[in-house]
C-alpha atoms as a PDB file:
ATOM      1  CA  UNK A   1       0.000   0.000   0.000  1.00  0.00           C
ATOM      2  CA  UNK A   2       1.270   3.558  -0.871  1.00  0.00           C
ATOM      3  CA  UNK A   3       1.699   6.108   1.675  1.00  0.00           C
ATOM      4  CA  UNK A   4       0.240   4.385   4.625  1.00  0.00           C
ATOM      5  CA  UNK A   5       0.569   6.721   7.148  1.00  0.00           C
ATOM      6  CA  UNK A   6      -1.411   9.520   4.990  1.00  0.00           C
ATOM      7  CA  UNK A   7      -4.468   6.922   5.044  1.00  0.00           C
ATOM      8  CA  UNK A   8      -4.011   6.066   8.670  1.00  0.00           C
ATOM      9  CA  UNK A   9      -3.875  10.163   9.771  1.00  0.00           C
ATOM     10  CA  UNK A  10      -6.990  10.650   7.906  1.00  0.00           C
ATOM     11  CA  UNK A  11      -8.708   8.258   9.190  1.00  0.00           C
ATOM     12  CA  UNK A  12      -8.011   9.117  12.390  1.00  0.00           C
ATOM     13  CA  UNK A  13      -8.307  12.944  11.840  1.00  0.00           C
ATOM     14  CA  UNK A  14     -12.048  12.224  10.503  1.00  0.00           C
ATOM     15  CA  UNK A  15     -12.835   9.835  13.113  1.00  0.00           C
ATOM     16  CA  UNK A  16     -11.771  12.370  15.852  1.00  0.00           C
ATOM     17  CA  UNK A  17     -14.289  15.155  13.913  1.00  0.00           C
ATOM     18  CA  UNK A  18     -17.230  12.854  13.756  1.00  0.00           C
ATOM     19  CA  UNK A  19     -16.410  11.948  17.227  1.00  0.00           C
ATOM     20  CA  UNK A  20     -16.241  15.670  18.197  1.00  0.00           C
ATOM     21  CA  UNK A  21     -19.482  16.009  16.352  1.00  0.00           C
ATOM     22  CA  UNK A  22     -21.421  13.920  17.809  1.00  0.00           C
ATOM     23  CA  UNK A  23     -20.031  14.443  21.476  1.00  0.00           C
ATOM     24  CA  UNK A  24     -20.656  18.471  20.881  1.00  0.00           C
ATOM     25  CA  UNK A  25     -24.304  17.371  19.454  1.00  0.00           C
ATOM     26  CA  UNK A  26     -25.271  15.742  22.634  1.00  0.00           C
ATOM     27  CA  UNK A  27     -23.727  17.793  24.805  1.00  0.00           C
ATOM     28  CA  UNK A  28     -26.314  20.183  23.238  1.00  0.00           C
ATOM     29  CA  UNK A  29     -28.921  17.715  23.601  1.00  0.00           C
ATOM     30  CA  UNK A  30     -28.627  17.390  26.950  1.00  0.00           C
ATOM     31  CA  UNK A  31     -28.237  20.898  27.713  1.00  0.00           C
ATOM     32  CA  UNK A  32     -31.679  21.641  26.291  1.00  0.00           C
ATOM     33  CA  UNK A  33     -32.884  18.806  27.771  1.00  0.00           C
ATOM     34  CA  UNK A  34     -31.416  20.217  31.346  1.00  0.00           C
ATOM     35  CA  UNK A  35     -33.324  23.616  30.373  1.00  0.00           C
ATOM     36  CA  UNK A  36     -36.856  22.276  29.668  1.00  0.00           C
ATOM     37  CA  UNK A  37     -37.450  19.751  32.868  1.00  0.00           C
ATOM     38  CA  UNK A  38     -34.657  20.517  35.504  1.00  0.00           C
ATOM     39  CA  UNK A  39     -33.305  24.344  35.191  1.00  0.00           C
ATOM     40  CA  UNK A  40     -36.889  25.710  33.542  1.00  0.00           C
ATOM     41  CA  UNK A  41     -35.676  28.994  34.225  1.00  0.00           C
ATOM     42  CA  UNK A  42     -32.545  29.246  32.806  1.00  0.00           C
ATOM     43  CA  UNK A  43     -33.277  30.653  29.139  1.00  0.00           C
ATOM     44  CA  UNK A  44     -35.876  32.761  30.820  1.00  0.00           C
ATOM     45  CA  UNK A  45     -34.714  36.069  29.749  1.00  0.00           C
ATOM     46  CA  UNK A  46     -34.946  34.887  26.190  1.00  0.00           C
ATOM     47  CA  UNK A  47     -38.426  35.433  27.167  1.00  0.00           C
ATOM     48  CA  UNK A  48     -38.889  39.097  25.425  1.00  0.00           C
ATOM     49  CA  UNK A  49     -40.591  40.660  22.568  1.00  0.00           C
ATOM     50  CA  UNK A  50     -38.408  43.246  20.790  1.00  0.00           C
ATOM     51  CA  UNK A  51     -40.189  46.578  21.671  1.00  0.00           C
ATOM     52  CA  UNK A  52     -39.837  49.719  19.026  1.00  0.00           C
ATOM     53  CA  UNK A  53     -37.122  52.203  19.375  1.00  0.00           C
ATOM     54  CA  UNK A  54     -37.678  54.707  22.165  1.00  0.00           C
ATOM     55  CA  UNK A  55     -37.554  58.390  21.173  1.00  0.00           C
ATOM     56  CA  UNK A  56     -34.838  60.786  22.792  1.00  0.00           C
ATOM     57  CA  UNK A  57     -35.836  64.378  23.354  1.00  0.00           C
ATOM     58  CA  UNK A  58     -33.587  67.454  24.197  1.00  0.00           C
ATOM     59  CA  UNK A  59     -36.480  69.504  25.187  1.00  0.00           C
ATOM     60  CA  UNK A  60     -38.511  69.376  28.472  1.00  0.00           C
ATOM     61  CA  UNK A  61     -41.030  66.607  26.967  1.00  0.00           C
ATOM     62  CA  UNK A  62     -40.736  63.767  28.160  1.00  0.00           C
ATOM     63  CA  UNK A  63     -43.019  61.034  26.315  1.00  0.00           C
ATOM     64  CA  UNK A  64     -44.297  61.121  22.462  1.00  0.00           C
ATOM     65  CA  UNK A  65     -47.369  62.292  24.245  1.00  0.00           C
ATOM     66  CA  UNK A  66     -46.028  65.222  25.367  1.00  0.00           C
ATOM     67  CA  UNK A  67     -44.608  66.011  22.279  1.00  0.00           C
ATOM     68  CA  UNK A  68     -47.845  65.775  20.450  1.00  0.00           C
ATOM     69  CA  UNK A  69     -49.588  67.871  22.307  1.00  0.00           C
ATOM     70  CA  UNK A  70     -47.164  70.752  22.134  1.00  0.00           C
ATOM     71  CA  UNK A  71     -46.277  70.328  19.023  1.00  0.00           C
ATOM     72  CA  UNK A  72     -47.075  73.935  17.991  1.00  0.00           C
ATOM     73  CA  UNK A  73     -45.576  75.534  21.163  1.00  0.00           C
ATOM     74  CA  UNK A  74     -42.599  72.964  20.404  1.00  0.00           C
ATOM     75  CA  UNK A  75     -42.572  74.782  16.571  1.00  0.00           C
ATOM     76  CA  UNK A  76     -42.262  71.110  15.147  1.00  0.00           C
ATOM     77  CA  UNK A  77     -42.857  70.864  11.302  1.00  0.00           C
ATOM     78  CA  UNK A  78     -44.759  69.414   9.462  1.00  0.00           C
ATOM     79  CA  UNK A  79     -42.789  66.361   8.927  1.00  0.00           C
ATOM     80  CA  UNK A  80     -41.675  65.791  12.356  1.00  0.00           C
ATOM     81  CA  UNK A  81     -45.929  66.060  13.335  1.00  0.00           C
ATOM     82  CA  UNK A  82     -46.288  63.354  10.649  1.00  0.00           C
ATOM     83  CA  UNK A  83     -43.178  61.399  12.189  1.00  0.00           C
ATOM     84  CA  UNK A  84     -44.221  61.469  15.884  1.00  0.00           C
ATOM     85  CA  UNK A  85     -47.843  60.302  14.498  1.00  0.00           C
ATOM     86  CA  UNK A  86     -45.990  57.272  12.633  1.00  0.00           C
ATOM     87  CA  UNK A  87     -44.352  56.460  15.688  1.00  0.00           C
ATOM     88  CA  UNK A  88     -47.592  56.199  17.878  1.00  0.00           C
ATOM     89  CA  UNK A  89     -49.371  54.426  15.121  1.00  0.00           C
ATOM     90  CA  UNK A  90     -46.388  51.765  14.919  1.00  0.00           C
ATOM     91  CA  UNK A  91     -46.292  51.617  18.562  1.00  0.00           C
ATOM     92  CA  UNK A  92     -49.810  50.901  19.436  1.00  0.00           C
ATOM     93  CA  UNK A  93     -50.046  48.335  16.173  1.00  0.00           C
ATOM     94  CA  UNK A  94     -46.999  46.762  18.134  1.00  0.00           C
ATOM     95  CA  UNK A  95     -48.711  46.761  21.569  1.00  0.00           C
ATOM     96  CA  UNK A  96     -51.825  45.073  19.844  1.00  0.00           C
ATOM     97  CA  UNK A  97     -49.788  42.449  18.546  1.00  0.00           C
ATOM     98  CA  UNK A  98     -47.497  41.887  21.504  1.00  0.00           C
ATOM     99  CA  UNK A  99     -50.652  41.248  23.399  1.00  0.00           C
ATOM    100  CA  UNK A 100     -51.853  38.832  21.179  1.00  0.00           C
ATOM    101  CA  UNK A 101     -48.902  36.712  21.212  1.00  0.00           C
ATOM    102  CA  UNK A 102     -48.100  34.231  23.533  1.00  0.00           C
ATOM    103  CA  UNK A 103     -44.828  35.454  25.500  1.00  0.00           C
ATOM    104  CA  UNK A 104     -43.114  31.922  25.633  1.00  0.00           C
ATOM    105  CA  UNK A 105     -43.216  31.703  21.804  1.00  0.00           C
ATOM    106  CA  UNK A 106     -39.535  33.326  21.696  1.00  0.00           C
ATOM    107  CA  UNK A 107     -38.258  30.456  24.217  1.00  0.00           C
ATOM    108  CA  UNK A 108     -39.948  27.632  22.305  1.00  0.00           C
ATOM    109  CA  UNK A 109     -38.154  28.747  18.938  1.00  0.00           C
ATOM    110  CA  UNK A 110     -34.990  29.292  20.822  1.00  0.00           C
ATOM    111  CA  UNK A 111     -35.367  25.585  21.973  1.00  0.00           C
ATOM    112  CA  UNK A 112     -36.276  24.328  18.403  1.00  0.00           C
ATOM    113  CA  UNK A 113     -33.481  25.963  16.564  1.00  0.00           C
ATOM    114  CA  UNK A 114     -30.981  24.509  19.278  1.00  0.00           C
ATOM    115  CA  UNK A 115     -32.065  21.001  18.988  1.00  0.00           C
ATOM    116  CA  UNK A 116     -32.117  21.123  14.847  1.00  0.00           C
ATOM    117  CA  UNK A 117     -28.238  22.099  15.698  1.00  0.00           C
ATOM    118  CA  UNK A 118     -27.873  19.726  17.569  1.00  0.00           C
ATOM    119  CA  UNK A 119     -29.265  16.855  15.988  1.00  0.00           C
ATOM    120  CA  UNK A 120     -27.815  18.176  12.379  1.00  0.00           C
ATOM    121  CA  UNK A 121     -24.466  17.538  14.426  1.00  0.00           C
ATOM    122  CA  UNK A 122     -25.710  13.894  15.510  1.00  0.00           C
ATOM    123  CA  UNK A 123     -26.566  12.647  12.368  1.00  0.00           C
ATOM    124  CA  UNK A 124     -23.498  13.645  10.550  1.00  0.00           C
ATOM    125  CA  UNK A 125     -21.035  13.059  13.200  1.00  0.00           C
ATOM    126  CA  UNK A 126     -22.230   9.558  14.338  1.00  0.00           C
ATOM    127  CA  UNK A 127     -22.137   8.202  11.156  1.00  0.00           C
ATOM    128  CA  UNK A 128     -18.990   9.307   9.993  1.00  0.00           C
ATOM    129  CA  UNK A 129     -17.230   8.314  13.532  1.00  0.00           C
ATOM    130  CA  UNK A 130     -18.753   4.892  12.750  1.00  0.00           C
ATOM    131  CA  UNK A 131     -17.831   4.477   9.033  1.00  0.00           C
ATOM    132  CA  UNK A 132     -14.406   6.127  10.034  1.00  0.00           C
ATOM    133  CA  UNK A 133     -13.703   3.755  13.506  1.00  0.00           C
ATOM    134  CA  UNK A 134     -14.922   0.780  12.012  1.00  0.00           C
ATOM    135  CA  UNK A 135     -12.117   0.975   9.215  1.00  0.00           C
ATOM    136  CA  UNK A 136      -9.312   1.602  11.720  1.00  0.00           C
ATOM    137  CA  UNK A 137     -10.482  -1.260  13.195  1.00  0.00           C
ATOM    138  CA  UNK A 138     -10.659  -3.320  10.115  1.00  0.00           C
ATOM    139  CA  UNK A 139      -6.895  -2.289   9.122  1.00  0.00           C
ATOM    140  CA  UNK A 140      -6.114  -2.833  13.024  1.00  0.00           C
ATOM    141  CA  UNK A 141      -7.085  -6.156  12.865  1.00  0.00           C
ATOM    142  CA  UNK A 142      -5.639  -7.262   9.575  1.00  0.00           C
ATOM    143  CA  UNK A 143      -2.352  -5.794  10.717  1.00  0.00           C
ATOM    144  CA  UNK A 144      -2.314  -8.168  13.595  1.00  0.00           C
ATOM    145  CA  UNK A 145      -3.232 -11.001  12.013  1.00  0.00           C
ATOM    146  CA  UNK A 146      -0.427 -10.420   9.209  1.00  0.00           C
ATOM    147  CA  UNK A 147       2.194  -9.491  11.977  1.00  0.00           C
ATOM    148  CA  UNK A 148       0.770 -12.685  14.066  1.00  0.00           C
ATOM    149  CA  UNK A 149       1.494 -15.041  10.940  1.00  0.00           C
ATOM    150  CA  UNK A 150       4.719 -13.850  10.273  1.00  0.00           C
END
């Protein structure tokens, strides 16, 4: 056989990554698995809803409210009226819809897209630690059984 020791590293090398693959995959597994029944508030705070952009003024207003209803005495223009109204429109359309979603939704995709990772991992990794670990021990056992005969 040419260049035996190139064949024996890769093997090796790609046993080690599906290895690492599938030990990183259920690692993952587990972890989520720790998350939903044991620690069920540990991803808590990905329990949020992302909430518009808060306005900053320099003025003595303090809320969009405010600046609505001095908007003349505030000498706003006409475009920064029409802005102020965009932003309370898009805030109360988010407020509507915030309420009508379920709050735990953000967790429960968190959770899904970590096991998909995870078990993407799995199913490459174990079978190419397999494929990969069963040859070494193929060539591991026909080396011994030529060195045995010899």
């Amino acid at each position: 056989m040419k260049n035996p020791i190139i064949r024996t590293i890769y093997l090796y090398l790609f046993a080690l990554v599906g290895l690492a693959m599938l030990v990183i995959g259920s690692s993952m597994i587990i972890n989520l698995g720790l998350k939903a029944w044991v620690f069920t508030q540990a991803d808590s705070q990905d329990n949020y809803m992302s909430q518009p952009a808060s306005l900053y003024f320099a003025n003595e207003t303090k809320t969009v409210q405010d600046l609505k209803v001095c908007s003349d005495k505030c000498e706003l223009t006409a475009e920064q009226k029409a802005q102020v109204d965009n932003w309370l429109a898009d805030y109360e359309n988010w407020k509507n819809q915030a309420s009508a979603k379920d709050p735990s939704i953000y967790v429960t995709r968190n959770r899904q897209r970590q096991a998909a990772t995870a078990l993407s991992l799995i199913l490459i990794g174990l079978p190419l630690w397999l494929f990969h670990w069963s040859v070494i021990k193929k060539d591991n056992k026909k080396e011994e059984s030529t060195n045995s005969h010899e």
